[in-house]
N, C-alpha and C. Protein backbone atom coordinates (compact mmCIF):
# COMPACT_ATOMS: atom_id res chain seq x y z
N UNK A 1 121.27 83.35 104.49
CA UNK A 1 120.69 83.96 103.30
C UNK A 1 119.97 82.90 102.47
N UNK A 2 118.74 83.22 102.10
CA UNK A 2 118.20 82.00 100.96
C UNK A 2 118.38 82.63 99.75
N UNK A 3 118.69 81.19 99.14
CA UNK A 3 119.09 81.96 97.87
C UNK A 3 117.66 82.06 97.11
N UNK A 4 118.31 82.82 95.96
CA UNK A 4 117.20 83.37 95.34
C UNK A 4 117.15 82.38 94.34
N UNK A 5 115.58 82.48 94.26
CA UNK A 5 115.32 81.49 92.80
C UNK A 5 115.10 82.21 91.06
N UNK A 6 114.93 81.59 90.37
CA UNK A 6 114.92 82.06 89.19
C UNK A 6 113.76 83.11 88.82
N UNK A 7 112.70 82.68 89.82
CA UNK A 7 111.56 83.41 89.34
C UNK A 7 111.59 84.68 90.22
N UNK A 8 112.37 84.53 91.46
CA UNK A 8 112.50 85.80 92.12
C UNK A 8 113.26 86.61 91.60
N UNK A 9 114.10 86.03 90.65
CA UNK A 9 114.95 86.97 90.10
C UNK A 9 114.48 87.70 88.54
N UNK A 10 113.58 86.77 88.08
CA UNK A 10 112.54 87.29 87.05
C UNK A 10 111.80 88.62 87.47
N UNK A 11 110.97 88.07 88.70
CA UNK A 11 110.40 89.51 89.33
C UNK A 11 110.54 90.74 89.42
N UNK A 12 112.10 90.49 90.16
CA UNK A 12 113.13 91.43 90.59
C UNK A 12 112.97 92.39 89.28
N UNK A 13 113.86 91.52 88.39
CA UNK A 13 114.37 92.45 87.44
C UNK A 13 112.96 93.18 86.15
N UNK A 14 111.80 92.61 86.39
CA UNK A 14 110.47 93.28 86.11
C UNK A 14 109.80 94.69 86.65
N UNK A 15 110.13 94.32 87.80
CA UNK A 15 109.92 95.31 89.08
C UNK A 15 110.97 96.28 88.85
N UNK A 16 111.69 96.29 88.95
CA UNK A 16 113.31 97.13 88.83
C UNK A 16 112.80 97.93 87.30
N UNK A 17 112.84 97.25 86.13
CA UNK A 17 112.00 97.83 85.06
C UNK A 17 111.09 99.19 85.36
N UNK A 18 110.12 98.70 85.55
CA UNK A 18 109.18 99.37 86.06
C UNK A 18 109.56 100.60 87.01
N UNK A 19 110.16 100.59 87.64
CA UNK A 19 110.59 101.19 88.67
C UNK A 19 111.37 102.63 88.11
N UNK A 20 112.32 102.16 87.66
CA UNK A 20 113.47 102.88 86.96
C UNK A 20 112.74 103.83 85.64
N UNK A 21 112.12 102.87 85.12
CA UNK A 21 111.60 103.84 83.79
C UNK A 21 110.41 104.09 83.52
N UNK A 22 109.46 103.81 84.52
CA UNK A 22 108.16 104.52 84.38
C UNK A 22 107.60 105.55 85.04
N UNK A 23 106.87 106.51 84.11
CA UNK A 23 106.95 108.05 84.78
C UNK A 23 105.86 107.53 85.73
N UNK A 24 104.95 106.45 86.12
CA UNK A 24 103.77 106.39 87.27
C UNK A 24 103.88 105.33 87.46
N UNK A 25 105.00 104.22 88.24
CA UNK A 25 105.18 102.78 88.23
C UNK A 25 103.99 102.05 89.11
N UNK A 26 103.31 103.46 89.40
CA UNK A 26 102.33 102.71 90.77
C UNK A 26 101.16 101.96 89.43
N UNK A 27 100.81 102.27 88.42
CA UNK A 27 99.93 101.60 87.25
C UNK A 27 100.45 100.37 87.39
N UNK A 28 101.39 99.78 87.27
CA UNK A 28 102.17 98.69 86.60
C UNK A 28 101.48 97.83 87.99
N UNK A 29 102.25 98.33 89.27
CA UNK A 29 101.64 97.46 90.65
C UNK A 29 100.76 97.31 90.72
N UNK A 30 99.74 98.26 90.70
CA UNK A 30 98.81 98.19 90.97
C UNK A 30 97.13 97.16 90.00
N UNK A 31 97.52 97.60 89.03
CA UNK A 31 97.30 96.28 87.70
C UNK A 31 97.36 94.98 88.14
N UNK A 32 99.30 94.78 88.63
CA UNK A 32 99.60 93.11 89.18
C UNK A 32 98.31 93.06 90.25
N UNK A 33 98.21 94.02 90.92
CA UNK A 33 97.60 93.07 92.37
C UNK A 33 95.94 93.30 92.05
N UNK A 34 95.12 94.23 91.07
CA UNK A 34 93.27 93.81 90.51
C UNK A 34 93.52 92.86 89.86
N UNK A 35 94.43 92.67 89.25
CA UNK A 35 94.26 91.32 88.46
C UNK A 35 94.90 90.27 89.48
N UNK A 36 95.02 90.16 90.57
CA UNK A 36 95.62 89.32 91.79
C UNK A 36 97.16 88.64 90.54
N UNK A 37 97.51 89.42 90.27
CA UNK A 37 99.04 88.71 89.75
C UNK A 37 100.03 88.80 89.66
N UNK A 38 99.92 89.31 91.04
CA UNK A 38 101.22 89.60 92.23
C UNK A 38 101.89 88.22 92.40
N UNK A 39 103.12 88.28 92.26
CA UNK A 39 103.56 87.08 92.59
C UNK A 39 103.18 86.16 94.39
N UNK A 40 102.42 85.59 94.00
CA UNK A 40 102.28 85.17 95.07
C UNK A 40 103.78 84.16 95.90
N UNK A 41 104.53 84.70 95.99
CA UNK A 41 105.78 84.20 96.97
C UNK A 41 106.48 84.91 97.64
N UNK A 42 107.42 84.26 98.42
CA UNK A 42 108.20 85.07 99.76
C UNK A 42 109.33 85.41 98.20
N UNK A 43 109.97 87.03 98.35
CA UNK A 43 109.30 88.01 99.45
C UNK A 43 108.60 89.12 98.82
N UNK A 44 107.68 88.82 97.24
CA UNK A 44 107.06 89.50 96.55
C UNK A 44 105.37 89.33 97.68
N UNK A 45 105.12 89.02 98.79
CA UNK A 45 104.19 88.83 99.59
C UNK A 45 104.91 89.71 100.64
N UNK A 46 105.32 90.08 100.91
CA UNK A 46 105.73 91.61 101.70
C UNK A 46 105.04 92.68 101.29
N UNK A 47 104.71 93.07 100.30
CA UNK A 47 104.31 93.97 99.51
C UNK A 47 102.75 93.65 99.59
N UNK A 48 102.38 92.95 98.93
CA UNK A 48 101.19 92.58 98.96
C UNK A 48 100.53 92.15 100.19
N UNK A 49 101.08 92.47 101.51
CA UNK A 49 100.65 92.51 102.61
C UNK A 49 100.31 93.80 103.34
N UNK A 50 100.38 94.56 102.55
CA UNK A 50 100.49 96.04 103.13
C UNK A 50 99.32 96.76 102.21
N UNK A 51 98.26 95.36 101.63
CA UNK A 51 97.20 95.83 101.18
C UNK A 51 96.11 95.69 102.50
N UNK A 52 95.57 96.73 102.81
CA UNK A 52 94.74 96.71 104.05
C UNK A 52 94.95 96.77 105.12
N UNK A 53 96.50 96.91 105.09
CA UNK A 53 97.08 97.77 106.67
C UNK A 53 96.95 98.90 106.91
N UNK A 54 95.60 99.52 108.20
CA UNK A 54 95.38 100.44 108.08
C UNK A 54 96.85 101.50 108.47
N UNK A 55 95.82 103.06 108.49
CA UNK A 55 97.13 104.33 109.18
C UNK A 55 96.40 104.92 109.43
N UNK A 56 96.56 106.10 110.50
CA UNK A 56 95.74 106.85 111.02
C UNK A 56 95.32 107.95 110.01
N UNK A 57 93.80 107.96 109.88
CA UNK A 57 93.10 108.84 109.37
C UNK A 57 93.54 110.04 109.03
N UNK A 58 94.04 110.59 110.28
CA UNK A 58 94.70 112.29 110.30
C UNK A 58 95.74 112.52 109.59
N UNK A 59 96.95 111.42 109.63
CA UNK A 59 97.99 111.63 109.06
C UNK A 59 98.02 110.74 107.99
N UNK A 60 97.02 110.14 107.70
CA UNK A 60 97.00 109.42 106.28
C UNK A 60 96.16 109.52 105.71
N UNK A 61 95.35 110.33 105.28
CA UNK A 61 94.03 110.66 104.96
C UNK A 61 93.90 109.63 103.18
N UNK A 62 94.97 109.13 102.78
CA UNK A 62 95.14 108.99 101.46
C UNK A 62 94.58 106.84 101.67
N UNK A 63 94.56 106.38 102.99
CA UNK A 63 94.47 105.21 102.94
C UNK A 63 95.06 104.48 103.58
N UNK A 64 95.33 102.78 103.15
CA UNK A 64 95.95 101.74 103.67
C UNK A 64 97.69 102.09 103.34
N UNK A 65 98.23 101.50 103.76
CA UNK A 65 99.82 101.21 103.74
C UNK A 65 100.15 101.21 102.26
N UNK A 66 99.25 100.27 101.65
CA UNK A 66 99.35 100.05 99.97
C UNK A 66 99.12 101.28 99.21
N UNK A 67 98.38 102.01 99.51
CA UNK A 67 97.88 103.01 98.98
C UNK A 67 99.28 104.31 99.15
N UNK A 68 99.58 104.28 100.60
CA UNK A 68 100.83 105.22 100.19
C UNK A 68 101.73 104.75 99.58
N UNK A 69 102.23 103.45 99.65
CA UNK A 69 103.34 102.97 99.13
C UNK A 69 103.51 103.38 97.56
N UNK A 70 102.34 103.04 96.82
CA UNK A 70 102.03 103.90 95.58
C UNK A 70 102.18 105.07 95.24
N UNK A 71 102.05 105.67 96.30
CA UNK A 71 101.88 107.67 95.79
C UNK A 71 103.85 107.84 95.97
N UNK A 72 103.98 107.03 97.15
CA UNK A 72 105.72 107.95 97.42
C UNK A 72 106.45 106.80 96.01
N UNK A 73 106.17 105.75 95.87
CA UNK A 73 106.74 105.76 94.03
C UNK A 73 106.75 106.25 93.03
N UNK A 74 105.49 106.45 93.01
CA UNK A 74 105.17 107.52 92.13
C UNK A 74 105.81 109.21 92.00
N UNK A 75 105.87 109.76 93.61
CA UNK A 75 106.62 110.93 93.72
C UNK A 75 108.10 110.87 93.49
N UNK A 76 108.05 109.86 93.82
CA UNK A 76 110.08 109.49 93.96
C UNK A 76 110.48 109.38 92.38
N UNK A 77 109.72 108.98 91.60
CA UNK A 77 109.89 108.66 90.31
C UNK A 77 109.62 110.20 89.54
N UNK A 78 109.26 111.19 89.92
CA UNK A 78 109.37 112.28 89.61
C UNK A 78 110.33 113.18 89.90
N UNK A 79 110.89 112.79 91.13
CA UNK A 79 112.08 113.21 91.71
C UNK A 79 113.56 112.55 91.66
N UNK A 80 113.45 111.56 90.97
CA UNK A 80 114.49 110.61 90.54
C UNK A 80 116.23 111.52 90.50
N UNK A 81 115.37 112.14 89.58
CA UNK A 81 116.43 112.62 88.67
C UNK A 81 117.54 113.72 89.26
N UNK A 82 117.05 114.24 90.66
CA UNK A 82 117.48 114.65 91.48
C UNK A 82 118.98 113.88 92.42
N UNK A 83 118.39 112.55 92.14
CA UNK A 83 119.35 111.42 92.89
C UNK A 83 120.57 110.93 92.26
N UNK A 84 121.64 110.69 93.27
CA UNK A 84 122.57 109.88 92.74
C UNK A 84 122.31 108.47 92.18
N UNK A 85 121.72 108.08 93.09
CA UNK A 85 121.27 107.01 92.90
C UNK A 85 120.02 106.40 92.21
N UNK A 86 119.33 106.94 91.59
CA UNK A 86 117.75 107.12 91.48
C UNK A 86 117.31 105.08 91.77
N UNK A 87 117.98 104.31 91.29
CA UNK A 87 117.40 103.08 91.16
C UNK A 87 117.50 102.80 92.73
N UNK A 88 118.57 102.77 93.27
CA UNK A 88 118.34 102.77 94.87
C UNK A 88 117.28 103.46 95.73
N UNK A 89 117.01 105.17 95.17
CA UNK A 89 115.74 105.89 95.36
C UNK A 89 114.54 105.13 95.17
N UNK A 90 114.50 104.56 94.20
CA UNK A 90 113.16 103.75 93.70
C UNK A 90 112.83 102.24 94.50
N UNK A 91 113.88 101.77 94.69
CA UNK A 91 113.72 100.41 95.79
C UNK A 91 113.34 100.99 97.08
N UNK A 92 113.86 101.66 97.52
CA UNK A 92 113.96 102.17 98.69
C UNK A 92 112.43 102.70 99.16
N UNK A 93 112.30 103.72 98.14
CA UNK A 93 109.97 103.99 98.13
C UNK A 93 109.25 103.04 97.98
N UNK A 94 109.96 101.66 97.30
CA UNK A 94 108.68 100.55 96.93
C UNK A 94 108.80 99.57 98.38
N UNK A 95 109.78 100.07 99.37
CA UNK A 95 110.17 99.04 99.97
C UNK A 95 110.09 99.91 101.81
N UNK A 96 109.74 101.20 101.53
CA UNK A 96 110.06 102.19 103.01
C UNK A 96 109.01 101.52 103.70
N UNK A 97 108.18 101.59 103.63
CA UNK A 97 107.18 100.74 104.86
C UNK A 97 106.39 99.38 105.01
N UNK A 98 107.48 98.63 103.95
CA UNK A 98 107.26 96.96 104.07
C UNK A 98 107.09 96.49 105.85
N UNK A 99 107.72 97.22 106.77
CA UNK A 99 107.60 97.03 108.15
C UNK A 99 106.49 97.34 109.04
N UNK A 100 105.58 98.16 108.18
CA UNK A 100 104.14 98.24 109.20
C UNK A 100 103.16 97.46 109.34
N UNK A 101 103.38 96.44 108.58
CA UNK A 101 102.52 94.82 108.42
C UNK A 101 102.89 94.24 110.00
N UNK A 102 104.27 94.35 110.30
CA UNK A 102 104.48 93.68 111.78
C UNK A 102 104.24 94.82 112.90
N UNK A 103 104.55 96.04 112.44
CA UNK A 103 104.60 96.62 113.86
C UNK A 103 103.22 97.50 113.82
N UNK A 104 102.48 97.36 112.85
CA UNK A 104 100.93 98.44 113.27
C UNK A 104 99.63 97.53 114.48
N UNK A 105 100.01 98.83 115.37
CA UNK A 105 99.13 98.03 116.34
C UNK A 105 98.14 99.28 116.68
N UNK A 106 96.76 99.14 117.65
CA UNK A 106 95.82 100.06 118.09
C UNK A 106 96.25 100.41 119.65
N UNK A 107 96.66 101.25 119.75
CA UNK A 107 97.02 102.01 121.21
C UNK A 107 96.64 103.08 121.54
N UNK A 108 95.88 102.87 122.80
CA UNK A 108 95.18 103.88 123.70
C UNK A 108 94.28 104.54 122.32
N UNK A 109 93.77 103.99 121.40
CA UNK A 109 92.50 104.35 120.38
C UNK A 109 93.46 104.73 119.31
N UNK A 110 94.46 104.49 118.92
CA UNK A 110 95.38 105.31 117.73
C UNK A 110 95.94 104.12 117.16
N UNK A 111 95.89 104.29 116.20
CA UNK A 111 96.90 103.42 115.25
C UNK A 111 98.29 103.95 114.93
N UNK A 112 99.02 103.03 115.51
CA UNK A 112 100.60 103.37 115.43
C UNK A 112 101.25 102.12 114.72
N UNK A 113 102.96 102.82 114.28
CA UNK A 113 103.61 101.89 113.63
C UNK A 113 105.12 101.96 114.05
N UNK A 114 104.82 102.29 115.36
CA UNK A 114 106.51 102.24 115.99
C UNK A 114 107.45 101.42 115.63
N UNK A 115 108.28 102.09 115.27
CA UNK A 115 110.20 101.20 114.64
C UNK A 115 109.66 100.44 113.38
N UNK A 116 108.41 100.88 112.54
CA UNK A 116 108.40 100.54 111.46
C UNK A 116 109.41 100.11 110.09
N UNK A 117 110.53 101.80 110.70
CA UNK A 117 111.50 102.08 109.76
C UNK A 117 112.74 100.94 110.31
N UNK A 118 112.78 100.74 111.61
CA UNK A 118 113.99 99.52 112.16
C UNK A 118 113.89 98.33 111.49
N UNK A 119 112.28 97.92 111.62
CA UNK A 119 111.66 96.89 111.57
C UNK A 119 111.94 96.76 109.57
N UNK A 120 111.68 97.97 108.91
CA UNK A 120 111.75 97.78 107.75
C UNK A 120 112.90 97.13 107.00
N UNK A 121 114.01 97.90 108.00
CA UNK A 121 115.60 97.82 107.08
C UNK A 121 115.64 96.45 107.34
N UNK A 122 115.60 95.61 107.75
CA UNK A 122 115.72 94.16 108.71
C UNK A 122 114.81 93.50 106.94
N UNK A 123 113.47 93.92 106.80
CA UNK A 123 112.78 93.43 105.82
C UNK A 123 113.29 93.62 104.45
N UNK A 124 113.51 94.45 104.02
CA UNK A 124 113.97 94.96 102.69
C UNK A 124 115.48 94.25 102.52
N UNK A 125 116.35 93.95 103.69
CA UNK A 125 117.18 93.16 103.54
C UNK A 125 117.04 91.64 102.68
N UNK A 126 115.87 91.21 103.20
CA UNK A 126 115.71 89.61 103.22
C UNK A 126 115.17 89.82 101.89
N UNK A 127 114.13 91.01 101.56
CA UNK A 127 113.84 90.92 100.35
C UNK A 127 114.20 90.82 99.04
N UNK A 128 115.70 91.58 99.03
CA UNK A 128 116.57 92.51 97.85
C UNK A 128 117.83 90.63 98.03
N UNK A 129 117.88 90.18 99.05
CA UNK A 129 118.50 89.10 99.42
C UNK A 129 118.21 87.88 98.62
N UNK A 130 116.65 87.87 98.84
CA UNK A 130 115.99 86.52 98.03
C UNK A 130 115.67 87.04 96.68
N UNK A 131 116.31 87.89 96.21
CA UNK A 131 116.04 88.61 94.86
C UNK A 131 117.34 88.37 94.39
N UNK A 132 118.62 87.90 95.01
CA UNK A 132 119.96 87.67 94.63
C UNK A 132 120.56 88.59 94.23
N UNK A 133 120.13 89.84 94.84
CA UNK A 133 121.05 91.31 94.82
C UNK A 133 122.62 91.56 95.68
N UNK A 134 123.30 92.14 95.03
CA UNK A 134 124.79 92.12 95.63
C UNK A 134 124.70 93.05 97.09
N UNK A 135 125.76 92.68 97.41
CA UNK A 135 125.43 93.21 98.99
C UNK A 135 125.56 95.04 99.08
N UNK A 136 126.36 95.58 98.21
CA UNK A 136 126.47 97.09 98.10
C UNK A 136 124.58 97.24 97.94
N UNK A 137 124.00 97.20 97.09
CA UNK A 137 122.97 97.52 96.77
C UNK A 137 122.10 97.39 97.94
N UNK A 138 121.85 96.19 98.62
CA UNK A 138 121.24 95.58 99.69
C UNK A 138 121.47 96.70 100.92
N UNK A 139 122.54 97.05 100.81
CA UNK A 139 123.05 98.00 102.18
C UNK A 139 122.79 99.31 102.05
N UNK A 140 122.64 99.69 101.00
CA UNK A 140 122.58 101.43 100.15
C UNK A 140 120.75 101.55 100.32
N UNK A 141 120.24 100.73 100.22
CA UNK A 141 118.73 100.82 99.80
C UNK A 141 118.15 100.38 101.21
N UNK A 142 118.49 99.23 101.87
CA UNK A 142 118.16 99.02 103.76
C UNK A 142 118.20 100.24 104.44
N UNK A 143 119.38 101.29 104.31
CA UNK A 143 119.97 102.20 104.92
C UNK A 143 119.38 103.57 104.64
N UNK A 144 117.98 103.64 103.36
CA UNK A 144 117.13 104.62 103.19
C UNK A 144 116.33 104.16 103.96
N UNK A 145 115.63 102.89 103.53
CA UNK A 145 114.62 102.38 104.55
C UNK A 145 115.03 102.52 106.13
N UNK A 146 116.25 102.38 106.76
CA UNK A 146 116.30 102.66 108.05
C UNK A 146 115.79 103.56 108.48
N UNK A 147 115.89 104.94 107.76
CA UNK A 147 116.01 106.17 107.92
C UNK A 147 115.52 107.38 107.42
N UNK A 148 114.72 106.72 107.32
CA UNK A 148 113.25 107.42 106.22
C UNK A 148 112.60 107.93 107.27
N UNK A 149 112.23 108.00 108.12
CA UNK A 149 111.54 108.55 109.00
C UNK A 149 112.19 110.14 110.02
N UNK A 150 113.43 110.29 109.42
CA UNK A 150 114.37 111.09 109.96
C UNK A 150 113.71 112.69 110.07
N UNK A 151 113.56 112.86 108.45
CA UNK A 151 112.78 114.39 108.66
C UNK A 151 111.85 114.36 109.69
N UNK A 152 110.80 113.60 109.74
CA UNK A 152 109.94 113.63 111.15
C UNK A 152 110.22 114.07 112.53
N UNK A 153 111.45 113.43 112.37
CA UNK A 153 111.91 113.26 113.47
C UNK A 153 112.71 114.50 114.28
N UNK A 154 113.33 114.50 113.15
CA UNK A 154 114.03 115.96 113.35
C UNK A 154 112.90 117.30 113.52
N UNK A 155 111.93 117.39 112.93
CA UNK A 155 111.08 118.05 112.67
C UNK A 155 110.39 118.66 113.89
N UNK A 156 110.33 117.65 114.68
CA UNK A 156 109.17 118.19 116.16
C UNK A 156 110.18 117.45 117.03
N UNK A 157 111.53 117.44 116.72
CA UNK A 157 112.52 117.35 117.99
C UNK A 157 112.25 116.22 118.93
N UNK A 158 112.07 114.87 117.82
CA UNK A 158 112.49 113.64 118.67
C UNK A 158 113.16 112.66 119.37
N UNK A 159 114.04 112.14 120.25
CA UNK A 159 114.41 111.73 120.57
C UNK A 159 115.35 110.28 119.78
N UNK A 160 114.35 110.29 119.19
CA UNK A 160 114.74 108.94 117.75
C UNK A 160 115.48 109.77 116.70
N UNK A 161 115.84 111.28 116.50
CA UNK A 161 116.61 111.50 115.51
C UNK A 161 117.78 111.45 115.75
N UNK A 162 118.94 110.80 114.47
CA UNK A 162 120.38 110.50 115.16
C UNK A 162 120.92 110.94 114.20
N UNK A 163 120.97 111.96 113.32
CA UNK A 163 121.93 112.48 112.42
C UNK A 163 123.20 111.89 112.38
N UNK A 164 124.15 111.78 113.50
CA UNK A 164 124.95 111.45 112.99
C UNK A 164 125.47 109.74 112.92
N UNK A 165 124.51 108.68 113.47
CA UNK A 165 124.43 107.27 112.84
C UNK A 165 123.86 107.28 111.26
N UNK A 166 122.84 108.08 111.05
CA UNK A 166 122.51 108.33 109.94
C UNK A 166 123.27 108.35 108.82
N UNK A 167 124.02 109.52 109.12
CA UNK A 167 125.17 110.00 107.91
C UNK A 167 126.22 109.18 107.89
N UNK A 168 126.29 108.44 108.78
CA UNK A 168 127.87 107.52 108.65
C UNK A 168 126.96 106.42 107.95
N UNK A 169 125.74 106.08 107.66
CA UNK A 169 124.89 105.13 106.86
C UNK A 169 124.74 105.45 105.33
N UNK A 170 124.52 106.78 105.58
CA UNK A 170 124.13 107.06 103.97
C UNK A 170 124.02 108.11 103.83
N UNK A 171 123.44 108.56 102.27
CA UNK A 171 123.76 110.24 102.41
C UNK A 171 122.84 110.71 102.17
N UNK A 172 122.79 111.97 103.15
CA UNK A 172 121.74 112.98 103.60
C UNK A 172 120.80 113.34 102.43
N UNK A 173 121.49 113.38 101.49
CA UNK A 173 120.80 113.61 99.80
C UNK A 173 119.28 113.10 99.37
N UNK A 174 119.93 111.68 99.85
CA UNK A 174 119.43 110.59 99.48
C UNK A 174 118.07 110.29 100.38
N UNK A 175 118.75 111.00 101.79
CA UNK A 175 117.65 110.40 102.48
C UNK A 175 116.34 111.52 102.77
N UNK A 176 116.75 112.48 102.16
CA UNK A 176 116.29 113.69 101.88
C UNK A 176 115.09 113.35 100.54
N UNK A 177 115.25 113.01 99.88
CA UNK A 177 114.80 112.67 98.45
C UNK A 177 113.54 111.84 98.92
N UNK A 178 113.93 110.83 99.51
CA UNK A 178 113.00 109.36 100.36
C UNK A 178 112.16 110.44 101.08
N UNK A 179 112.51 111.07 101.94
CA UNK A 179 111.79 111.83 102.85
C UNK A 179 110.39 113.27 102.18
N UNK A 180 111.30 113.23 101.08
CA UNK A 180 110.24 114.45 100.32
C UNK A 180 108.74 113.41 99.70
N UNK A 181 109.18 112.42 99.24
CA UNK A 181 108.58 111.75 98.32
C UNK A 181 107.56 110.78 99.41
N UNK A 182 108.03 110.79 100.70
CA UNK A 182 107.55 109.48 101.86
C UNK A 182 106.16 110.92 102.16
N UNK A 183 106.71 112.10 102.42
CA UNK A 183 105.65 112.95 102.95
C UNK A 183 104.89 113.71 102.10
N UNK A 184 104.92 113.63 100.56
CA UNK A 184 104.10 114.43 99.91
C UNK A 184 102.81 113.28 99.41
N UNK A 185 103.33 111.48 99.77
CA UNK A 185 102.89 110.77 99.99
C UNK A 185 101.20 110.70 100.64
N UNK A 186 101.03 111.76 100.99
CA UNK A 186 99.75 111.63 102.09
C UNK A 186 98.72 112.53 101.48
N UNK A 187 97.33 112.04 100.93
CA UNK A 187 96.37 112.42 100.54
C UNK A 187 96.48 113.45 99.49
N UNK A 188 95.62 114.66 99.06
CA UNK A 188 95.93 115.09 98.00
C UNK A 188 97.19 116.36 98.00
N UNK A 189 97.66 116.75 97.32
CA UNK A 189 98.62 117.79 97.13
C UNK A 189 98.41 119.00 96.45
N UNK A 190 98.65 120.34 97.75
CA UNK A 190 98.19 121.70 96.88
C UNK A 190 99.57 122.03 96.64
N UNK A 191 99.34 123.47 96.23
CA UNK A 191 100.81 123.99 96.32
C UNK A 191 101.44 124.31 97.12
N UNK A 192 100.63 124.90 98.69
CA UNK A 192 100.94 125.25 99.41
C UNK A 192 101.44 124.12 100.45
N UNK A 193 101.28 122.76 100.08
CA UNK A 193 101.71 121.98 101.25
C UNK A 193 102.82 121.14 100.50
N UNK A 194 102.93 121.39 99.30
CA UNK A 194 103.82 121.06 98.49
C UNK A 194 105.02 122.02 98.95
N UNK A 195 105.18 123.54 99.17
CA UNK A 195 105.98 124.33 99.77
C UNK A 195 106.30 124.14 101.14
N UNK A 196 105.31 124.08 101.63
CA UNK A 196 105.76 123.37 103.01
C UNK A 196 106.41 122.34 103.71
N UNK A 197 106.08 121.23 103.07
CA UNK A 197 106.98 120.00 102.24
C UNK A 197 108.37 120.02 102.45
N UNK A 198 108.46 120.83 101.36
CA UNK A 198 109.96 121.15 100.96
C UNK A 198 110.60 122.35 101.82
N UNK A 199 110.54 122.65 102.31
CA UNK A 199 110.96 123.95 103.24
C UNK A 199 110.98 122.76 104.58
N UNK A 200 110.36 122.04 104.92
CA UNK A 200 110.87 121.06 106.10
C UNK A 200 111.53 120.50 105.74
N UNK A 201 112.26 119.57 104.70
CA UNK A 201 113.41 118.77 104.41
C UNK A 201 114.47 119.54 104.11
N UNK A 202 114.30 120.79 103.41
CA UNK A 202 115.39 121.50 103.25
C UNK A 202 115.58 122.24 104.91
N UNK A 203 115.57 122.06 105.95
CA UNK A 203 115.37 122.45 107.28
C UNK A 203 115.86 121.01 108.10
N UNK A 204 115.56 120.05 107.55
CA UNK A 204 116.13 118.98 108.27
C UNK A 204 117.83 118.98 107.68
N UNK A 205 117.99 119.09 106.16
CA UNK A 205 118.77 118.55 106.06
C UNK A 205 120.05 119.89 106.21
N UNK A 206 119.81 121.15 106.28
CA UNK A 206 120.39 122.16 107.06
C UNK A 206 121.08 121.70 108.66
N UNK A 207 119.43 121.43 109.42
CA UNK A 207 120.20 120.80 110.49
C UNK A 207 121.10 119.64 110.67
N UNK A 208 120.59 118.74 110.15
CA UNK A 208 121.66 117.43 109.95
C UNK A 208 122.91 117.25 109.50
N UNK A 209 123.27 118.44 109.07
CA UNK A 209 124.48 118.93 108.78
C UNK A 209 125.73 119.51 109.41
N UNK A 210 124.74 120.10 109.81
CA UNK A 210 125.44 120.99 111.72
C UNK A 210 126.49 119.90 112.05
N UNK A 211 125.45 118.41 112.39
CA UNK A 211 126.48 116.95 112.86
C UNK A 211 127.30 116.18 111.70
N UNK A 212 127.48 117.17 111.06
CA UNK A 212 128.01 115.82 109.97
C UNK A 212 130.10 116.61 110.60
């Protein structure tokens, strides 16, 4: 573990601010990085690497990696209040696809980001780590990021869904919440896909239940 320094822990607890009590925290980020005053250090450069990582057009019509990362904070921060946890909710959206910086590659003409979410929990570890966060927290907020990708998964009957490693990780609630906020995430929002939305997570987390 490296320890954390003073200024990472300045960050931290800026970011966390922001996070927790602003009704659109994506202003606050997004400010740091036109005015380039993003902290430039490990591991506030995780983040700021996921400016200009593309996603596929079709299913991301909204942009780069950076660009969603913004909208599902922003949604999650509307949905907070729903959560047990909401501050864990809120790390967890600023931090769900810190992993597509390593794993987005171009295959057979498509842009993919396989085990993004594996690849993530591994990242958000080291991050919340060099931020000198206690280990409950570190494990509660990795363990959305693992598993953020679940509704998907469950959704069109993948092979990668594991309900029940899942639930012995964390709770369905929670990862339900991540999952509403990760997919309303994508380009603009009517009402009708806003209903649709939600009628698939409330459908995942029906099924995921079955295994609990």
């Amino acid at each position: 573990m490296i320890a954390a320094t003073d200024r990472a822990r300045a960050c931290f607890l800026e970011f966390d601010r922001h996070l927790t009590e602003d009704e659109k925290p994506s202003a606050y980020f997004c400010a740091l990085a036109e005015k380039e005053a993003f902290p430039q250090q490990y591991p506030f450069t995780m983040l700021t690497d996921l400016i200009g990582v593309e996603q596929s057009a079709v299913h991301h019509p909204e942009g780069d990696v950076w660009n969603h990362t913004m909208l599902v904070v922003d949604n999650a921060a509307q949905i907070k209040r729903l959560s047990k946890a909401p501050r864990e909710l809120m790390w967890a959206a600023l931090l769900h696809d810190v992993g597509k910086k390593e794993t987005t590659k171009m295959r057979k003409g498509r842009i993919t980001a396989y085990d993004h979410d594996k690849a993530g929990e591994r990242m958000s570890i080291g991050f919340l780590e060099a931020c000198g966060q206690n280990d409950g927290f570190i494990r509660r907020v990795s363990a959305l990021v693992r598993w953020h990708m679940q509704a998907l998964f469950a959704s069109k009957n993948l092979p990668f869904y594991d309900p029940k490693a899942m639930m012995a990780q964390t709770d369905i609630n929670e990862v339900a919440l991540l999952c509403l906020a990760d997919r309303l995430g994508r380009g603009p929002l009517t009402a009708e896909r806003l209903e649709h939305e939600q009628a698939q997570i409330a459908a995942f987390v029906e099924k995921s239940l079955k295994f609990g």
